[in-house]
N, C-alpha and C. Protein backbone atom coordinates (compact mmCIF):
# COMPACT_ATOMS: atom_id res chain seq x y z
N UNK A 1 -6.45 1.84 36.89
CA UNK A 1 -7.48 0.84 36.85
C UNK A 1 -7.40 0.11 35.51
N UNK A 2 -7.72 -1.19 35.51
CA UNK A 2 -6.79 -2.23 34.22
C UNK A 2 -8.21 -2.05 33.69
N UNK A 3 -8.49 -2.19 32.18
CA UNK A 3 -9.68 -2.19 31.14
C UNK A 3 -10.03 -3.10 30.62
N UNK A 4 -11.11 -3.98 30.98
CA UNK A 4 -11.16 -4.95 31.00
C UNK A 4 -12.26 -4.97 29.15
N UNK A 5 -11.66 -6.12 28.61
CA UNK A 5 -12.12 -6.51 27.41
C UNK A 5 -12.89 -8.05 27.12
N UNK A 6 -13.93 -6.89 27.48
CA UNK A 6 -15.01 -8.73 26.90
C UNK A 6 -15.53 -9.27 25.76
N UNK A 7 -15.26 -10.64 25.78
CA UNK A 7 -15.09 -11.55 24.90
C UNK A 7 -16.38 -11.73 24.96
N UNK A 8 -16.38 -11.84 23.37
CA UNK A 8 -16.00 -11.77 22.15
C UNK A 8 -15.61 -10.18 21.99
N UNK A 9 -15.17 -9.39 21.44
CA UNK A 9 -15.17 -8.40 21.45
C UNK A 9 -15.14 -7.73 20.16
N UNK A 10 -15.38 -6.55 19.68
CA UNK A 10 -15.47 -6.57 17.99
C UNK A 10 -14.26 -6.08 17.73
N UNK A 11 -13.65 -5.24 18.72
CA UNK A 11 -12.43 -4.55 18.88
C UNK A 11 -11.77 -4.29 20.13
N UNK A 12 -10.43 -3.78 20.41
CA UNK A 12 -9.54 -3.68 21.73
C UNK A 12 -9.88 -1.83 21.48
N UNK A 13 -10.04 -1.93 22.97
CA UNK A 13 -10.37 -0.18 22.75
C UNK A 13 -8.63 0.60 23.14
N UNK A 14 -8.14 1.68 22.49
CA UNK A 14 -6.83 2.05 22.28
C UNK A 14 -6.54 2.49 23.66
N UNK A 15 -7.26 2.33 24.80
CA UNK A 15 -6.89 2.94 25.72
C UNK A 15 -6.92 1.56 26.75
N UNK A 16 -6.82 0.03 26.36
CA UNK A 16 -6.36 -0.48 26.23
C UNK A 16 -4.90 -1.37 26.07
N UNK A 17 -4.57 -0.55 24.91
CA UNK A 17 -3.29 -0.61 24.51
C UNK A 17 -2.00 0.10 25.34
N UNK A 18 -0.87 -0.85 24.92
CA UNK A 18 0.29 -0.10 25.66
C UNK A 18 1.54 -0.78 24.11
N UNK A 19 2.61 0.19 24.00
CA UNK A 19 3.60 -0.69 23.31
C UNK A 19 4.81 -0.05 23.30
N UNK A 20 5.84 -0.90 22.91
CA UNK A 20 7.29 0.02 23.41
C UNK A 20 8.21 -0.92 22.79
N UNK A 21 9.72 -0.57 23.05
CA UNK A 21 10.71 -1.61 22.50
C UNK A 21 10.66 -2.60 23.16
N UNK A 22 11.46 -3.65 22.85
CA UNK A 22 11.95 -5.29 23.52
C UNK A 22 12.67 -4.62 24.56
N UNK A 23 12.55 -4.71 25.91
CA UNK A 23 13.53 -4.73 27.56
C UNK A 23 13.20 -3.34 27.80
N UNK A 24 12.11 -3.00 27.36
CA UNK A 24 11.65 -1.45 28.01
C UNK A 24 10.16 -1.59 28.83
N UNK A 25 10.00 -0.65 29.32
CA UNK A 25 8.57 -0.28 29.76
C UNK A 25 7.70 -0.04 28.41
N UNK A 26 6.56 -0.51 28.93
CA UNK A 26 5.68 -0.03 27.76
C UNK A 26 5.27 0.88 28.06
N UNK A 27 4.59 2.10 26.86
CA UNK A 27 3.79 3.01 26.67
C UNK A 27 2.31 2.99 26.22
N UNK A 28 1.61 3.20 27.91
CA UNK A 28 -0.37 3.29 27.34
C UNK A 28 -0.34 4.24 25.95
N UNK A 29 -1.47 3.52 25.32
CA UNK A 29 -1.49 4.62 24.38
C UNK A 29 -2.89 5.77 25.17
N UNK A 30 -2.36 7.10 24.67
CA UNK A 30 -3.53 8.22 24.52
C UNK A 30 -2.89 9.03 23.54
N UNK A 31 -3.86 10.03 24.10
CA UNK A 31 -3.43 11.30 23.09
C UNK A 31 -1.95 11.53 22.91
N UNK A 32 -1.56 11.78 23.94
CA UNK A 32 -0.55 12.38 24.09
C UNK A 32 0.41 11.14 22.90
N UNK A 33 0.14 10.15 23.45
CA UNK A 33 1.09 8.81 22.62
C UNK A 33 0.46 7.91 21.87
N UNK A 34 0.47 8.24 20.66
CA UNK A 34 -0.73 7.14 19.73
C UNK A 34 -0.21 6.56 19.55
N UNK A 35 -0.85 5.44 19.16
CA UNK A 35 -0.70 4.26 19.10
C UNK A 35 0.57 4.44 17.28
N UNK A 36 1.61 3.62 17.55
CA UNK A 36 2.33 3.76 16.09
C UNK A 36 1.88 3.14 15.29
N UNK A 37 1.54 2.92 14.09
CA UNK A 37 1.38 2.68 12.86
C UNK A 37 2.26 2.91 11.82
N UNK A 38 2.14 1.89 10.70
CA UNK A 38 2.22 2.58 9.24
C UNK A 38 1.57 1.57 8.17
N UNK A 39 1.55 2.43 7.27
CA UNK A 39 0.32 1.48 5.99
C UNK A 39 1.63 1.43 5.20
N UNK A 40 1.75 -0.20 4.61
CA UNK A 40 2.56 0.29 3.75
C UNK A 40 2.09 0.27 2.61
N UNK A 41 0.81 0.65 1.90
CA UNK A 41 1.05 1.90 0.67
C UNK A 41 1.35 3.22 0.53
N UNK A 42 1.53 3.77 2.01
CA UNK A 42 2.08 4.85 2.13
C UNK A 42 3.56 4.67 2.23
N UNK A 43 4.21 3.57 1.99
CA UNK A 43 6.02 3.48 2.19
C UNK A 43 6.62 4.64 0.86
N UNK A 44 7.38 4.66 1.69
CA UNK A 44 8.09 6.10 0.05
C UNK A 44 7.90 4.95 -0.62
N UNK A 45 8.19 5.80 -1.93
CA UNK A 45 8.22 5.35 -3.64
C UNK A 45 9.42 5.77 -3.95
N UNK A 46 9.73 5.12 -4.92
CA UNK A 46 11.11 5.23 -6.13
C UNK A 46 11.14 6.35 -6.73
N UNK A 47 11.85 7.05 -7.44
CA UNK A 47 12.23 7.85 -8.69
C UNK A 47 10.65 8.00 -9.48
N UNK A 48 10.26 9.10 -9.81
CA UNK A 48 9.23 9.33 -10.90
C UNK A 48 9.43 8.08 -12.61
N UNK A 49 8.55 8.01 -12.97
CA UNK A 49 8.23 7.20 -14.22
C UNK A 49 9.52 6.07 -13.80
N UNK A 50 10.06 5.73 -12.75
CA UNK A 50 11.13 4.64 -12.99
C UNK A 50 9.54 3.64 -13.42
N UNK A 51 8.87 2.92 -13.89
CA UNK A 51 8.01 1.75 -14.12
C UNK A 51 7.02 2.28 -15.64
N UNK A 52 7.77 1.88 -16.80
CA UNK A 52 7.15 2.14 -17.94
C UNK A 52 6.26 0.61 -18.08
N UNK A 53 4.60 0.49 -18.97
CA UNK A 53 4.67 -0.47 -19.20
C UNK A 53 4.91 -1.38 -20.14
N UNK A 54 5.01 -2.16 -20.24
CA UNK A 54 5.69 -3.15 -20.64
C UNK A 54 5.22 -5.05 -20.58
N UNK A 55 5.13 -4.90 -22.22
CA UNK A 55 4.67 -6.80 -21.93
C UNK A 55 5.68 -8.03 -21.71
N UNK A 56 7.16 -7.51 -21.78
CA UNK A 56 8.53 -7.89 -21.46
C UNK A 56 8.75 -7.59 -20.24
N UNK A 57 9.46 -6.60 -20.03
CA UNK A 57 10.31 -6.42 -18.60
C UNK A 57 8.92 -6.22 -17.23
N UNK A 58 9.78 -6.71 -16.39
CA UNK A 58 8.79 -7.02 -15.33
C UNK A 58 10.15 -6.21 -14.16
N UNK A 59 8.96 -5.96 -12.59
CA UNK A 59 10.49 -5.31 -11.73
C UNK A 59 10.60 -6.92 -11.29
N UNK A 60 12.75 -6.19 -10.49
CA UNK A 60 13.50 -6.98 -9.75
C UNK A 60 12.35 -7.60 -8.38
N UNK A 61 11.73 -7.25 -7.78
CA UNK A 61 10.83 -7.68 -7.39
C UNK A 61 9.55 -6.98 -6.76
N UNK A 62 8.65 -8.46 -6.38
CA UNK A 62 7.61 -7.28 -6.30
C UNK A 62 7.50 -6.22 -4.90
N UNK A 63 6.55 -5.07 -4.91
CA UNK A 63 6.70 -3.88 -4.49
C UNK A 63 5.65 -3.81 -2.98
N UNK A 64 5.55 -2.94 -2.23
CA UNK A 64 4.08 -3.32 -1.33
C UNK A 64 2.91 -2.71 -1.75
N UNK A 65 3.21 -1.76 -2.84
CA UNK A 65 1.91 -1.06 -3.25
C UNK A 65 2.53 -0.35 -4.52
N UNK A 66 1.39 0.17 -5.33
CA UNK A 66 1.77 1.28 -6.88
C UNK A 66 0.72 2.75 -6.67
N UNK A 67 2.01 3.50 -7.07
CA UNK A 67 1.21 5.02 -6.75
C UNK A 67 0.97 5.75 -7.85
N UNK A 68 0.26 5.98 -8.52
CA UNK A 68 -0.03 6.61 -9.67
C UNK A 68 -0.60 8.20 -9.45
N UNK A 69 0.43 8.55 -11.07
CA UNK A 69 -0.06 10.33 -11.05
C UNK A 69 -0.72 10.19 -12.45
N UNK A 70 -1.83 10.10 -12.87
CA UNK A 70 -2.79 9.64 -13.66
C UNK A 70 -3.06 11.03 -14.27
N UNK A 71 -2.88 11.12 -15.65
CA UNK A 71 -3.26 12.70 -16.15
C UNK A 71 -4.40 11.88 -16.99
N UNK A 72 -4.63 11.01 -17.82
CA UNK A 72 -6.09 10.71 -18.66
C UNK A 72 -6.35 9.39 -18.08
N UNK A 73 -7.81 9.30 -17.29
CA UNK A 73 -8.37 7.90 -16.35
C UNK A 73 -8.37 6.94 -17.48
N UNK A 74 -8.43 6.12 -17.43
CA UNK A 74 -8.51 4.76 -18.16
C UNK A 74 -7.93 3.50 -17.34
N UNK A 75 -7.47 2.58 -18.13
CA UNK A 75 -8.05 0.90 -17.41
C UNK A 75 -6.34 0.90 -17.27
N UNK A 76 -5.62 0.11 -16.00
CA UNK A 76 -3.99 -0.40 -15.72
C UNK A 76 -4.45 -2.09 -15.71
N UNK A 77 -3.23 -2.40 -16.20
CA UNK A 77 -3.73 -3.90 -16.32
C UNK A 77 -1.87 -4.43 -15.38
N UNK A 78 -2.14 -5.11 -14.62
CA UNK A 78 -1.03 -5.62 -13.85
C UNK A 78 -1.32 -6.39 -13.71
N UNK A 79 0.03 -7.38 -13.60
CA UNK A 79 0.62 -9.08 -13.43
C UNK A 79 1.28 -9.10 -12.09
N UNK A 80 1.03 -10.60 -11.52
CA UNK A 80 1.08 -10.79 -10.69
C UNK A 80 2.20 -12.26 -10.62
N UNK A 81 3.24 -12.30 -9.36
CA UNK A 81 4.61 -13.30 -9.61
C UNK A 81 3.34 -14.56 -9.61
N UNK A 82 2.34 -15.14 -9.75
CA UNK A 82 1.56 -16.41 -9.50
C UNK A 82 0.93 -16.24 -10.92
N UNK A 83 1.28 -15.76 -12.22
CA UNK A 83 0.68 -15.42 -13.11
C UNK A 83 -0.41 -14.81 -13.77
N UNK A 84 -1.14 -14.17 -12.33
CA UNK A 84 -2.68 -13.99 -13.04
C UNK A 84 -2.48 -12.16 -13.07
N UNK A 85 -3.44 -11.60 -13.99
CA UNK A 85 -3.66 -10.30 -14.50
C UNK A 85 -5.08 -9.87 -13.56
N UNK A 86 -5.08 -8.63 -13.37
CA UNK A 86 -6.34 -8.29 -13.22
C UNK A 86 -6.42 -6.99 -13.96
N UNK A 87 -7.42 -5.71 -14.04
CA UNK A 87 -7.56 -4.71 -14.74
C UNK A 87 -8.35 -3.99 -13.64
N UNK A 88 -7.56 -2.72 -13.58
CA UNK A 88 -7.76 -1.86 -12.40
C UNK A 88 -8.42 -0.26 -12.97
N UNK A 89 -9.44 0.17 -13.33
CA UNK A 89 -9.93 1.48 -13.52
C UNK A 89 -9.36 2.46 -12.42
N UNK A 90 -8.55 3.39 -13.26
CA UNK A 90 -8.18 4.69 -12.33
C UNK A 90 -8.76 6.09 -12.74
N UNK A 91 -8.77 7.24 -11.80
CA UNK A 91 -9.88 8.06 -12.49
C UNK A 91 -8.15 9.29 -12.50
N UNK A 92 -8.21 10.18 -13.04
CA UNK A 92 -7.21 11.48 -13.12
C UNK A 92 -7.09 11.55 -11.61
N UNK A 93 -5.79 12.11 -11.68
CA UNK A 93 -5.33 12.17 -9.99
C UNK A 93 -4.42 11.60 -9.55
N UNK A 94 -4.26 11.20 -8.26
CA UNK A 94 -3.04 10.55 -7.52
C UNK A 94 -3.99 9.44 -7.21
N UNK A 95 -3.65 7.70 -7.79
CA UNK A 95 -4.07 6.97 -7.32
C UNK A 95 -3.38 5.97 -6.40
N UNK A 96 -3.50 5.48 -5.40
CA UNK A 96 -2.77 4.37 -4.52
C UNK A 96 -3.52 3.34 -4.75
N UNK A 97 -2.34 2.66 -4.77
CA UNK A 97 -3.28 1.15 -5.42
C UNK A 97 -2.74 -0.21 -4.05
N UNK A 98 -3.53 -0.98 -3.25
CA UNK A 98 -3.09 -1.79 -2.76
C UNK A 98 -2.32 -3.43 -3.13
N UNK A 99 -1.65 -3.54 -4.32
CA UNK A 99 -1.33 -4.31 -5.18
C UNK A 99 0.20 -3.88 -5.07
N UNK A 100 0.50 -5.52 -5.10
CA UNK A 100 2.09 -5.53 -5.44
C UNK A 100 2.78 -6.87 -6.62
N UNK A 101 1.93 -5.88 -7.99
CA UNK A 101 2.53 -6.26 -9.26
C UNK A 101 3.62 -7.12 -9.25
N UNK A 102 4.15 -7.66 -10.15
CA UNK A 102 5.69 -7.66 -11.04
C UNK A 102 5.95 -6.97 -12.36
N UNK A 103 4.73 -6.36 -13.22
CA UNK A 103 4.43 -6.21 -14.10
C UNK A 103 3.21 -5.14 -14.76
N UNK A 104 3.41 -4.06 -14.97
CA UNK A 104 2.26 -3.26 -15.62
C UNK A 104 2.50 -3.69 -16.82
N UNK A 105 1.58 -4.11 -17.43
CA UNK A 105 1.21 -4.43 -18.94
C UNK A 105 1.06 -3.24 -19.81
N UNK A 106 1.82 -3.45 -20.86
CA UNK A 106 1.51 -1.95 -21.91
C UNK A 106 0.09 -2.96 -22.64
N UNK A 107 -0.28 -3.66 -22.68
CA UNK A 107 -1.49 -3.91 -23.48
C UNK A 107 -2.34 -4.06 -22.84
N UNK A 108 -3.69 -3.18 -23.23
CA UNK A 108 -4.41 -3.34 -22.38
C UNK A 108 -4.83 -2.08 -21.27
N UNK A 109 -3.29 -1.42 -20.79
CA UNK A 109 -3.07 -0.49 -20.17
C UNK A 109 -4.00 0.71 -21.00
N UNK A 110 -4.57 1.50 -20.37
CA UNK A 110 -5.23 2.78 -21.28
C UNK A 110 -4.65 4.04 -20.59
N UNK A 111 -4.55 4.25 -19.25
CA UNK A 111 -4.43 5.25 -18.42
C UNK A 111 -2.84 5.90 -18.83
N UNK A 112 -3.30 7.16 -18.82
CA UNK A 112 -1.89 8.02 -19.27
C UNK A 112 -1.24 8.15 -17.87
N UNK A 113 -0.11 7.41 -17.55
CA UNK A 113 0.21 8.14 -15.80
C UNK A 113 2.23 7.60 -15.75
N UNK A 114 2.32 8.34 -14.43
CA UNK A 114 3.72 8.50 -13.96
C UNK A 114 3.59 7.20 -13.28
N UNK A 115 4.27 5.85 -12.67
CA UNK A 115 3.79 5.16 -12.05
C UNK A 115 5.08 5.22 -10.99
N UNK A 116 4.97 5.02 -9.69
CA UNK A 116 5.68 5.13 -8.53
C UNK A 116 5.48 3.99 -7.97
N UNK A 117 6.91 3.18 -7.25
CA UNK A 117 6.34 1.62 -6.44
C UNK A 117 7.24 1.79 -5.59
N UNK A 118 6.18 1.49 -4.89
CA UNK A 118 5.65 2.32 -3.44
C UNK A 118 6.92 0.63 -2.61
N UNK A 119 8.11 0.99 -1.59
CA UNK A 119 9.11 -0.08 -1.52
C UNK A 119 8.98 -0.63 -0.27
């Protein structure tokens, strides 16, 4: 029986959904088959401390997200390829940040951390 979705709707309900490759059958989603996803601030990350900061070197380009292993909280200050800065408070911990820098700033920067960019 087809599930019918009325408009306006705030959302598509997942049982709803179907998805699959190009020249295949699709797959309803349920339990059994969820729906696929991925976030990409969860995309792997690079090498540990590869991203020191720095008011010179900037990365080869920018990243989909920055993952921080933060041992003392304080303020990250990152640049952006359109020139503008913002200043990001992180607390101790593993932080994910939805930002894709060119640039962590050593000035400014306070937070003691490993920084990971997230590819």
């Amino acid at each position: 029986m087809p599930n019918t979705i009325q408009v306006p709707a705030g959302f598509a309900p997942l049982i709803s959904m179907a998805f699959g490759a190009i020249g295949s059958d699709a797959v309803a989603v349920d339990p059994t088959h969820p729906l696929p996803a991925a976030d990409a601030n969860s995309a792997a990350i690079t090498a540990p401390g590869a991203v020191t900061p720095s008011d010179s070197a900037t990365f080869i380009a920018p990243r989909l997200g920055l993952t921080l292993l933060v041992t003392v909280a304080g303020n990250v200050v990152m640049a952006f390829g359109n020139g503008a800065t913002i200043v990001v408070p992180v607390l101790s911990g593993v932080n994910v940040l939805p930002f894709a820098p060119v640039q962590i700033k050593a000035t400014g920067t306070t937070a003691t951390a490993t920084y990971f960019l997230n590819n």
